[in-house]
N, C-alpha and C. Protein backbone atom coordinates (compact mmCIF):
# COMPACT_ATOMS: atom_id res chain seq x y z
N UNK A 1 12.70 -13.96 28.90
CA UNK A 1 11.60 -14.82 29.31
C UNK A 1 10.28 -14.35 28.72
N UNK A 2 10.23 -12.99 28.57
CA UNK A 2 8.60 -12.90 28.17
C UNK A 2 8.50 -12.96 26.40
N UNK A 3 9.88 -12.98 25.79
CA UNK A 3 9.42 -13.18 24.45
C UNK A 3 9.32 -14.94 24.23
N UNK A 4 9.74 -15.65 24.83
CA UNK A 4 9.25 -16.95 25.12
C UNK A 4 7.82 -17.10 25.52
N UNK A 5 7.30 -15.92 26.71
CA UNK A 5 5.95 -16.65 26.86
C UNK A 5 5.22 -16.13 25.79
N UNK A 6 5.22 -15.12 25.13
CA UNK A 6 5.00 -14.29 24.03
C UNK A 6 4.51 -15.76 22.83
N UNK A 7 5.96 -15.97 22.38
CA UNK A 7 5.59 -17.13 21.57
C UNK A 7 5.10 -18.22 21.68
N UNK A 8 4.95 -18.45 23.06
CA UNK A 8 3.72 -19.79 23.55
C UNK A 8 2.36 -19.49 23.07
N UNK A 9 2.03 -18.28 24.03
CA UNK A 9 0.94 -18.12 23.53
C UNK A 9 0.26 -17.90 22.16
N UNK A 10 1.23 -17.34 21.54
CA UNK A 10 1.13 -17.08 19.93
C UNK A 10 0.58 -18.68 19.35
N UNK A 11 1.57 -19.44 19.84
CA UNK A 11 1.42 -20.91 19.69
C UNK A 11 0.37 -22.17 19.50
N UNK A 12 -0.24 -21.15 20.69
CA UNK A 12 -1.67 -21.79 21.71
C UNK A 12 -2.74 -21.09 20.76
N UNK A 13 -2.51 -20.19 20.20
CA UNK A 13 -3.87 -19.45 19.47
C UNK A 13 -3.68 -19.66 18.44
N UNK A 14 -2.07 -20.20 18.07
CA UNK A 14 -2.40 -20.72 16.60
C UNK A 14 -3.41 -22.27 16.19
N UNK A 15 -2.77 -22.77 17.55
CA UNK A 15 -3.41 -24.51 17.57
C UNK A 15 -4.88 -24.30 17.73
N UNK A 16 -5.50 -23.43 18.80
CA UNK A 16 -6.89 -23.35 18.72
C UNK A 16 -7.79 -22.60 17.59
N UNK A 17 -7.16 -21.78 16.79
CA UNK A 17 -7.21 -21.70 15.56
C UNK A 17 -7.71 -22.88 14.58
N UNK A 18 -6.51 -23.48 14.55
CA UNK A 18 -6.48 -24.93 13.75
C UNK A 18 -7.80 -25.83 13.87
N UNK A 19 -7.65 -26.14 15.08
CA UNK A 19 -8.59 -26.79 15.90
C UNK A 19 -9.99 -26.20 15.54
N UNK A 20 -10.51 -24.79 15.36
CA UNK A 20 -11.55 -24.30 15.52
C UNK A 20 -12.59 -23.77 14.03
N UNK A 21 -11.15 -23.59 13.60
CA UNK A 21 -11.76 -22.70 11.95
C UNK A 21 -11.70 -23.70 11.06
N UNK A 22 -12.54 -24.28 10.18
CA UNK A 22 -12.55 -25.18 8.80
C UNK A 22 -11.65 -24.19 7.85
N UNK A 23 -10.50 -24.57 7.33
CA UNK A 23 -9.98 -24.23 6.28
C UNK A 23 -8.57 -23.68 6.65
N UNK A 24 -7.91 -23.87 8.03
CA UNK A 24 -6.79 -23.55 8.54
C UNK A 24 -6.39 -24.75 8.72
N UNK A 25 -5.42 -25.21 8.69
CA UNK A 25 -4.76 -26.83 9.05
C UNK A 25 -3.38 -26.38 8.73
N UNK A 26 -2.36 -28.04 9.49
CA UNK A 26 -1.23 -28.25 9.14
C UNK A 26 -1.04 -29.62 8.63
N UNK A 27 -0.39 -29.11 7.47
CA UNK A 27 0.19 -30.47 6.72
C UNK A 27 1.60 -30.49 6.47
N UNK A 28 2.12 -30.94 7.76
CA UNK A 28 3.57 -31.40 8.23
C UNK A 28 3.27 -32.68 9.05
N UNK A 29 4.24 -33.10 9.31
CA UNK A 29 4.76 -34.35 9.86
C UNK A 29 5.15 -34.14 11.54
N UNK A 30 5.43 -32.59 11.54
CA UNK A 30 5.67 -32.17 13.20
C UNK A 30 5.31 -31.04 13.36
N UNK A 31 4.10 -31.43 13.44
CA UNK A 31 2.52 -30.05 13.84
C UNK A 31 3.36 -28.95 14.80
N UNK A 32 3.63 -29.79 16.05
CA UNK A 32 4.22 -28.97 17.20
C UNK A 32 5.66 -27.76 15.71
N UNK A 33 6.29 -28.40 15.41
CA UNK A 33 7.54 -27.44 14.74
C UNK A 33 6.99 -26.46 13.35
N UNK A 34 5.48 -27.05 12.64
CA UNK A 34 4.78 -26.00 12.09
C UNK A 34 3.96 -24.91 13.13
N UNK A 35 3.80 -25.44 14.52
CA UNK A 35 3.36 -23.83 15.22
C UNK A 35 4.01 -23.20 15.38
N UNK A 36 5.36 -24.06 16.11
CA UNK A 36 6.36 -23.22 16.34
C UNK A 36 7.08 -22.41 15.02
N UNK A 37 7.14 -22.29 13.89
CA UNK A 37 7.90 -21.39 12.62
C UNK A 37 6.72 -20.65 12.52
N UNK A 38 5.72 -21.07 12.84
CA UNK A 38 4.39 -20.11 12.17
C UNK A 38 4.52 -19.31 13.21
N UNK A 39 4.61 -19.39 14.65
CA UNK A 39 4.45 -18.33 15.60
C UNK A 39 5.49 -17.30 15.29
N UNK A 40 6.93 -17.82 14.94
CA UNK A 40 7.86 -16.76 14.66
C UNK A 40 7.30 -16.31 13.38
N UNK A 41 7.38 -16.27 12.44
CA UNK A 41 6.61 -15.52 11.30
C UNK A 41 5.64 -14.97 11.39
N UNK A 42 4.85 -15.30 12.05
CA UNK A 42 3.51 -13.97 12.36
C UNK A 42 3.75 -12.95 13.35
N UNK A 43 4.77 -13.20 13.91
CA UNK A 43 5.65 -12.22 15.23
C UNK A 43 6.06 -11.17 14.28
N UNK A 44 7.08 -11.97 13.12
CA UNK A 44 7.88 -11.05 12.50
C UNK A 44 6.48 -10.14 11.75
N UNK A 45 6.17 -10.70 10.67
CA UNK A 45 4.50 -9.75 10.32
C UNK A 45 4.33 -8.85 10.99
N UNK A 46 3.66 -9.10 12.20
CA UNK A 46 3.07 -8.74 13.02
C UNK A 46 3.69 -7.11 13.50
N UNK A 47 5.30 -7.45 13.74
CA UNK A 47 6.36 -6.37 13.99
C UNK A 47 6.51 -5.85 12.87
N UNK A 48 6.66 -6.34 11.91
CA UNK A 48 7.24 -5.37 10.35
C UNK A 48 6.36 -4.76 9.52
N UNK A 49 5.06 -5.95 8.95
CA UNK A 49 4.40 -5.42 7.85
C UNK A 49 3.60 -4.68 8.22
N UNK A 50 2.31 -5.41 9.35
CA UNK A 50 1.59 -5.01 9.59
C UNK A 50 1.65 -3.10 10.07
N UNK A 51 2.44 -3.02 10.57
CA UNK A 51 2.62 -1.09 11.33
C UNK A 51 2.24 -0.48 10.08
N UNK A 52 2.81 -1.24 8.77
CA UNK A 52 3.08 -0.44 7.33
C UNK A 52 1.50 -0.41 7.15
N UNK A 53 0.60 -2.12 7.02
CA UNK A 53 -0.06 -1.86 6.61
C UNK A 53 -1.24 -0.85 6.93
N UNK A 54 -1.46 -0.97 9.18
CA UNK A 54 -2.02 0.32 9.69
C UNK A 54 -1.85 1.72 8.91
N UNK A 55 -0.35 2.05 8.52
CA UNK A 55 -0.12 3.29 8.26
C UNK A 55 -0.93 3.55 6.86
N UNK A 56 -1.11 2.82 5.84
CA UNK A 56 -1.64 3.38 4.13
C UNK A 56 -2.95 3.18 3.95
N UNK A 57 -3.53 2.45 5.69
CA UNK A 57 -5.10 2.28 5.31
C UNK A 57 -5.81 3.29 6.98
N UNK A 58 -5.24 4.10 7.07
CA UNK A 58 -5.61 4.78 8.13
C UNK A 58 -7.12 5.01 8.00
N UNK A 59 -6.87 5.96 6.38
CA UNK A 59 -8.19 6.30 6.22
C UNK A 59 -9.40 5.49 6.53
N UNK A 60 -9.33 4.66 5.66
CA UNK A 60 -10.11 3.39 6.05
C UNK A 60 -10.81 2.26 7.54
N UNK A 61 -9.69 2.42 8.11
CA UNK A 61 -9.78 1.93 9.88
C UNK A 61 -10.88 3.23 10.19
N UNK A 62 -10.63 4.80 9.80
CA UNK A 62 -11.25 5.86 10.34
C UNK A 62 -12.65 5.82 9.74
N UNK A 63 -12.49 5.19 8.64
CA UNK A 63 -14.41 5.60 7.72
C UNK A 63 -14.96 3.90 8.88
N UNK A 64 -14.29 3.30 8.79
CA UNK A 64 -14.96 1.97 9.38
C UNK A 64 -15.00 1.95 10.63
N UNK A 65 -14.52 2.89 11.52
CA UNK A 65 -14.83 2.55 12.47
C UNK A 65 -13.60 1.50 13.16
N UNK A 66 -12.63 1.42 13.02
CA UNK A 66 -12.08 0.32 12.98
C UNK A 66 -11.63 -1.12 13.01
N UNK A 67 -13.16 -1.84 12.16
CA UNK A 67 -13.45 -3.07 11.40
C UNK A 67 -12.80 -3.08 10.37
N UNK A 68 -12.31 -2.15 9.87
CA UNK A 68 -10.54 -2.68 8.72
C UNK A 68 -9.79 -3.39 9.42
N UNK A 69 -9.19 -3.41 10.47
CA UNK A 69 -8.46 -3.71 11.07
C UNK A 69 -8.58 -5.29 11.22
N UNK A 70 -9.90 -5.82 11.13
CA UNK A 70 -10.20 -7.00 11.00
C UNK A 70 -9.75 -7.85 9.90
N UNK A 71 -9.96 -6.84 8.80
CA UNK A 71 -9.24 -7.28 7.05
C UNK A 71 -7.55 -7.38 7.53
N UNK A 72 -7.32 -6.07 7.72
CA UNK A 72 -5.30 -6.02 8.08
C UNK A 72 -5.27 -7.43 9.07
N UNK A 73 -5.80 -7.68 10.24
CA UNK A 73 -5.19 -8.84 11.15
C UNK A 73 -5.47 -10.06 10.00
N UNK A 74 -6.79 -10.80 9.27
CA UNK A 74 -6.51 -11.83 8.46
C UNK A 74 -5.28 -11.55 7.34
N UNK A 75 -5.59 -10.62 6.73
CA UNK A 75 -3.96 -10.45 5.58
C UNK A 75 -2.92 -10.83 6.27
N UNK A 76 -2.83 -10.15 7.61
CA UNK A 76 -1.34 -10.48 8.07
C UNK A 76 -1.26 -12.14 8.53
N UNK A 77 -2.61 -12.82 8.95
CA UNK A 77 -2.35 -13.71 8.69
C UNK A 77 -2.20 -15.16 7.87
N UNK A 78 -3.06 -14.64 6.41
CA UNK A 78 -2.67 -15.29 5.54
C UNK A 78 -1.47 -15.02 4.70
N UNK A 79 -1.03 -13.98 4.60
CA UNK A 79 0.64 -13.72 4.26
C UNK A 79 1.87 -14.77 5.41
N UNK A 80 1.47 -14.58 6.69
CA UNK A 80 1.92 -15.58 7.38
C UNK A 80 2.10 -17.06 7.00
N UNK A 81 1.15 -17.25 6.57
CA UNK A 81 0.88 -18.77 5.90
C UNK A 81 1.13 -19.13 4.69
N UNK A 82 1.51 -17.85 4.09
CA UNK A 82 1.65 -18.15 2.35
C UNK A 82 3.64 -17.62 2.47
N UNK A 83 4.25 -17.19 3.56
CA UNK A 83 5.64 -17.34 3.67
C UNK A 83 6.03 -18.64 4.63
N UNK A 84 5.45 -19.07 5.83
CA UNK A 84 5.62 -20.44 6.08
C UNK A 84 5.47 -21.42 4.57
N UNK A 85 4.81 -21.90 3.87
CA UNK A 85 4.85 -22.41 3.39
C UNK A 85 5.77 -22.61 1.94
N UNK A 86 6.52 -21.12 1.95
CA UNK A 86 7.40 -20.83 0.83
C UNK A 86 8.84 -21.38 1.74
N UNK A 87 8.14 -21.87 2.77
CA UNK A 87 9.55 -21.98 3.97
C UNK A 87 9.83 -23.59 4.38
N UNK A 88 8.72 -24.34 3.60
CA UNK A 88 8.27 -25.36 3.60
C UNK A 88 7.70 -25.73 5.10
N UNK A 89 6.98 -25.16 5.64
CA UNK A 89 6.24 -24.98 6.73
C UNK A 89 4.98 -25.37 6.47
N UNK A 90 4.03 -26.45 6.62
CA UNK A 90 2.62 -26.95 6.22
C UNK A 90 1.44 -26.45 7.03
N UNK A 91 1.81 -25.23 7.17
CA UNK A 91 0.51 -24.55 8.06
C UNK A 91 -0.06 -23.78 6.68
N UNK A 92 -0.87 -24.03 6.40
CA UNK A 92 -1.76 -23.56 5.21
C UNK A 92 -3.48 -22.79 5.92
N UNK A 93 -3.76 -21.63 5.13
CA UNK A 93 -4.96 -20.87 5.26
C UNK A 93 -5.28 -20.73 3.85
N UNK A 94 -6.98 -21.54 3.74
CA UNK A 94 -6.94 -21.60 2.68
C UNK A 94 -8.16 -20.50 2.58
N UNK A 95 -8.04 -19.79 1.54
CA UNK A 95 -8.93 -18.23 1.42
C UNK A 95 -9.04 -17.09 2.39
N UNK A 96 -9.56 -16.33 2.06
CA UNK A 96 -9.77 -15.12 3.04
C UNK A 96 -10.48 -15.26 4.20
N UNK A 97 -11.84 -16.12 4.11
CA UNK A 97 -12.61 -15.95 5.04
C UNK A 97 -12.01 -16.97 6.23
N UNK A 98 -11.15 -17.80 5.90
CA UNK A 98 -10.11 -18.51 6.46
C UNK A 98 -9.53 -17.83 7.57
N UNK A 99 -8.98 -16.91 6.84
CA UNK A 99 -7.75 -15.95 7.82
C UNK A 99 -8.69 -15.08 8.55
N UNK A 100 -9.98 -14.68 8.24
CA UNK A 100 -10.89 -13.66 8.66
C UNK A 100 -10.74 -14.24 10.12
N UNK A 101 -11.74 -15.40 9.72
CA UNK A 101 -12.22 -16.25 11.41
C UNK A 101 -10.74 -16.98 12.18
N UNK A 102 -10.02 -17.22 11.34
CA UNK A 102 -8.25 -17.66 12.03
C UNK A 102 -8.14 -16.64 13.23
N UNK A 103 -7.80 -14.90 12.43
CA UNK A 103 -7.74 -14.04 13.13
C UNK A 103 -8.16 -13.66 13.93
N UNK A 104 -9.03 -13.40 14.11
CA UNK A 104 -10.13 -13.28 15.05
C UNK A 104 -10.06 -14.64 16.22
N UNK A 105 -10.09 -15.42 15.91
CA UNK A 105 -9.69 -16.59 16.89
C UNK A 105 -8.46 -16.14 17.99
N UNK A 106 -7.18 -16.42 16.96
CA UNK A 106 -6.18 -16.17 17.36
C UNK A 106 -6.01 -14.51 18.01
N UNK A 107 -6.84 -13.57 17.73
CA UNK A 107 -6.42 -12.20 18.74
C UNK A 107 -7.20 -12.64 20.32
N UNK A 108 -8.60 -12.91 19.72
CA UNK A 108 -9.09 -13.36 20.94
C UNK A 108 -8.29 -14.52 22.03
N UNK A 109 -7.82 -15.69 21.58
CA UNK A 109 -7.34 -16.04 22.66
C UNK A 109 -6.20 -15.50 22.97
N UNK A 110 -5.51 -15.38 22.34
CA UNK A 110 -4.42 -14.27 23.09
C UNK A 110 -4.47 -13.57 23.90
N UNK A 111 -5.15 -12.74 23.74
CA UNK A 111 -5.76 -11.38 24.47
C UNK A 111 -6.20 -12.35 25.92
N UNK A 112 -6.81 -13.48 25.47
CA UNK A 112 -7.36 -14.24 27.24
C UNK A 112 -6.12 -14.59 27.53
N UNK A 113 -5.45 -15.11 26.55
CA UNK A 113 -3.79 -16.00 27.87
C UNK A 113 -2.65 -15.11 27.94
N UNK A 114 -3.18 -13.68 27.33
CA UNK A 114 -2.23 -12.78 27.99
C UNK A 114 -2.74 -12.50 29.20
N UNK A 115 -4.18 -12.03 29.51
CA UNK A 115 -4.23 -11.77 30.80
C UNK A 115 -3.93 -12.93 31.89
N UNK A 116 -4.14 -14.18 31.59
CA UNK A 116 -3.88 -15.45 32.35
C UNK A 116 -2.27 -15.07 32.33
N UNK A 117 -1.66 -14.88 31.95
CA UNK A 117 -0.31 -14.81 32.32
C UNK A 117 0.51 -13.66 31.94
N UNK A 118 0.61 -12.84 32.66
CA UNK A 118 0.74 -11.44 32.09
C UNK A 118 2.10 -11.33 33.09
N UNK A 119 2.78 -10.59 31.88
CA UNK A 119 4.29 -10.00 32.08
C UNK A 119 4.56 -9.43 33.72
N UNK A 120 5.10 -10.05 34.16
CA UNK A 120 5.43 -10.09 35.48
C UNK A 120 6.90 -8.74 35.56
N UNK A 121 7.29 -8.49 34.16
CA UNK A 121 9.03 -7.75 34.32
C UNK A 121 7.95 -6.21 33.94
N UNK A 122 7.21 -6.66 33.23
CA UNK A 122 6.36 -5.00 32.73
C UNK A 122 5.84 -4.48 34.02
N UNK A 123 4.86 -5.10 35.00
CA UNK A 123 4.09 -4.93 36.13
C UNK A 123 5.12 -4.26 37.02
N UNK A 124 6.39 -4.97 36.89
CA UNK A 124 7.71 -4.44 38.38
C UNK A 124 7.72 -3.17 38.16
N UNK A 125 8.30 -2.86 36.94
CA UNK A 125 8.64 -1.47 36.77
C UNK A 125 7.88 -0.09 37.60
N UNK A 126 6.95 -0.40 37.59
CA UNK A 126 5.14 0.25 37.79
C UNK A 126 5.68 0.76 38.79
């Protein structure tokens, strides 16, 4: 259940994304089934590349303060968008500063509709 609500929300910050940033859109025919492949692909990112990319720019997160991290979250999500679309997925980010403000969108609402609905199986354990 929570990697379901996981990918809702992923979902929800991709659409308000869309909705919010000039230069993020979908050009498919079933918006709802381009959030949904885009949410799994930025999951996968998110789990695979990204750890790599934290790990070879440490230095960097450390001289900045960690405002790199702002560069790593858009990469990961214009790589997101440039393998949806090799997937024939029409969620397109077009340039960097695209994915900059995407990202940033999308951590922020997340971060709000995780706390709006927060893992109820993590809390039990406690």
């Amino acid at each position: 259940m929570r990697i379901l609500i996981r990918w809702l929300i992923i979902m929800a910050s991709l659409y308000v994304a869309v909705w919010l940033v000039p230069g993020i859109q979908v050009q498919d025919s079933n918006a709802w089934l381009a959030f949904a492949v885009m949410a799994i692909i930025l999951a996968f990112v998110n789990a695979v590349i990204r750890p790599i990319l934290v790990f070879f720019s440490c230095g960097c997160i450390v001289a900045t303060m960690g405002l790199f991290m702002l560069v790593i979250n858009a990469a990961t999500l214009w790589l997101s968008s440039y393998i949806a679309q090799a997937f024939g997925v029409g969620f397109v980010v077009d340039g960097f500063w695209a994915a900059l403000f995407g990202s940033i969108v999308v951590s922020v609402v997340s971060f709000v509709l995780s706390i709006l609905f927060p893992d109820k199986e993590k809390h039990k354990n406690k």
